[in-house]
C-alpha atoms as a PDB file:
ATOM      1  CA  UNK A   1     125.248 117.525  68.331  1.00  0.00           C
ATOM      2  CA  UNK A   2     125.494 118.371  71.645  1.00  0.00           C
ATOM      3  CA  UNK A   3     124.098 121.855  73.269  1.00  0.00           C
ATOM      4  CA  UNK A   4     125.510 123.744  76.230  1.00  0.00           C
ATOM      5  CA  UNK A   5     123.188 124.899  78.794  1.00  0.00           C
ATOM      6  CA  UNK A   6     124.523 128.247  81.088  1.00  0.00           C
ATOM      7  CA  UNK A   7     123.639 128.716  84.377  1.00  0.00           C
ATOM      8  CA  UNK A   8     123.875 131.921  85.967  1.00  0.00           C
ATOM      9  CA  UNK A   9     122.701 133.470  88.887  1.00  0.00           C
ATOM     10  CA  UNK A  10     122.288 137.048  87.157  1.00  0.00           C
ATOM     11  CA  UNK A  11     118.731 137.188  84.931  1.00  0.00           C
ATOM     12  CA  UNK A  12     118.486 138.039  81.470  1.00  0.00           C
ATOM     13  CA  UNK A  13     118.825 141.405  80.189  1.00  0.00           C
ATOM     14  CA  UNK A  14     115.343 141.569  79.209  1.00  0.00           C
ATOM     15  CA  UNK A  15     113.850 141.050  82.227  1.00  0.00           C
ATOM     16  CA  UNK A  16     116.122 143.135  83.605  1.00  0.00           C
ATOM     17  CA  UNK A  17     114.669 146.910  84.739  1.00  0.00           C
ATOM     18  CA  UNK A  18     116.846 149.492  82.823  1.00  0.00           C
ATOM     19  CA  UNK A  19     118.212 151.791  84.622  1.00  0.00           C
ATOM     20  CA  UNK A  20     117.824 156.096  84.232  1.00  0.00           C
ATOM     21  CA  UNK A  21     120.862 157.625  82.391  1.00  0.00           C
ATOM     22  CA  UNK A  22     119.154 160.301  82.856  1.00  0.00           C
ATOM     23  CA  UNK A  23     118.690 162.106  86.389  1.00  0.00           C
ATOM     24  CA  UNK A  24     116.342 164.589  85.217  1.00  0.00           C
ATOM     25  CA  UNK A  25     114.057 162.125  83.310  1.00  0.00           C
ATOM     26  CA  UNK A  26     114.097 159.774  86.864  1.00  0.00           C
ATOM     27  CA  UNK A  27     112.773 163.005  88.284  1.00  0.00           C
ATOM     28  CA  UNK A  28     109.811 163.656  86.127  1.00  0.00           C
ATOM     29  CA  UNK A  29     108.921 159.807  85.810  1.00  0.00           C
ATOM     30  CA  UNK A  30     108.929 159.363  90.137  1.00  0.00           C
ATOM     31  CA  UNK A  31     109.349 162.619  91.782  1.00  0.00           C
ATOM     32  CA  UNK A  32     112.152 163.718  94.279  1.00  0.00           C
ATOM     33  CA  UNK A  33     113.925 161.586  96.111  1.00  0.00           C
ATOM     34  CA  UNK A  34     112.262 161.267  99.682  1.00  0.00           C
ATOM     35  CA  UNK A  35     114.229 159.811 102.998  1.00  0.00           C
ATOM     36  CA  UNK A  36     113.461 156.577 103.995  1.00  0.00           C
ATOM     37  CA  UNK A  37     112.433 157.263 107.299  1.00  0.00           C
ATOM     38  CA  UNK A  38     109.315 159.856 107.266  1.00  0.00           C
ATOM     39  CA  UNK A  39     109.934 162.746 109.669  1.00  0.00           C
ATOM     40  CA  UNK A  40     108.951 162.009 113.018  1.00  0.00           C
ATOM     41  CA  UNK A  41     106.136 164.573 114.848  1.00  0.00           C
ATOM     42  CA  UNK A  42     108.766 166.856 116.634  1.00  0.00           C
ATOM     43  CA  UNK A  43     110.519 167.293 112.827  1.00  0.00           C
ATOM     44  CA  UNK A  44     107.084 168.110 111.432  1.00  0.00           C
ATOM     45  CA  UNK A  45     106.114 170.351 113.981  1.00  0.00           C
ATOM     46  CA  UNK A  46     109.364 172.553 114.472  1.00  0.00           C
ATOM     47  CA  UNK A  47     111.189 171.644 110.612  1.00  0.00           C
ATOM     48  CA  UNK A  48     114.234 170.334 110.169  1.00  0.00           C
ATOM     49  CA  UNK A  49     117.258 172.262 112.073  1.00  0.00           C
END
């Protein structure tokens, strides 16, 4: 009897996060999408042009 050990570099499925199929349900679990960078104080002050 012998037994085969894998070794990958790629974790299990079930610890895995699943990803959203769904846009819209993404959307109502975390909000919109936001930029990474925040707007600086010029951007804030005069919007986005």
């Amino acid at each position: 009897m012998s037994s085969y050990i894998t070794h990958s570099s790629r974790p299990h499925e079930s610890v895995l996060p699943r990803p959203h199929t769904d846009a819209h349900h993404r959307m109502r679990t975390y909000g919109k999408i936001r930029p990474m960078e925040e707007p600086g104080f010029f951007e804030r002050l005069f919007g986005r042009r």
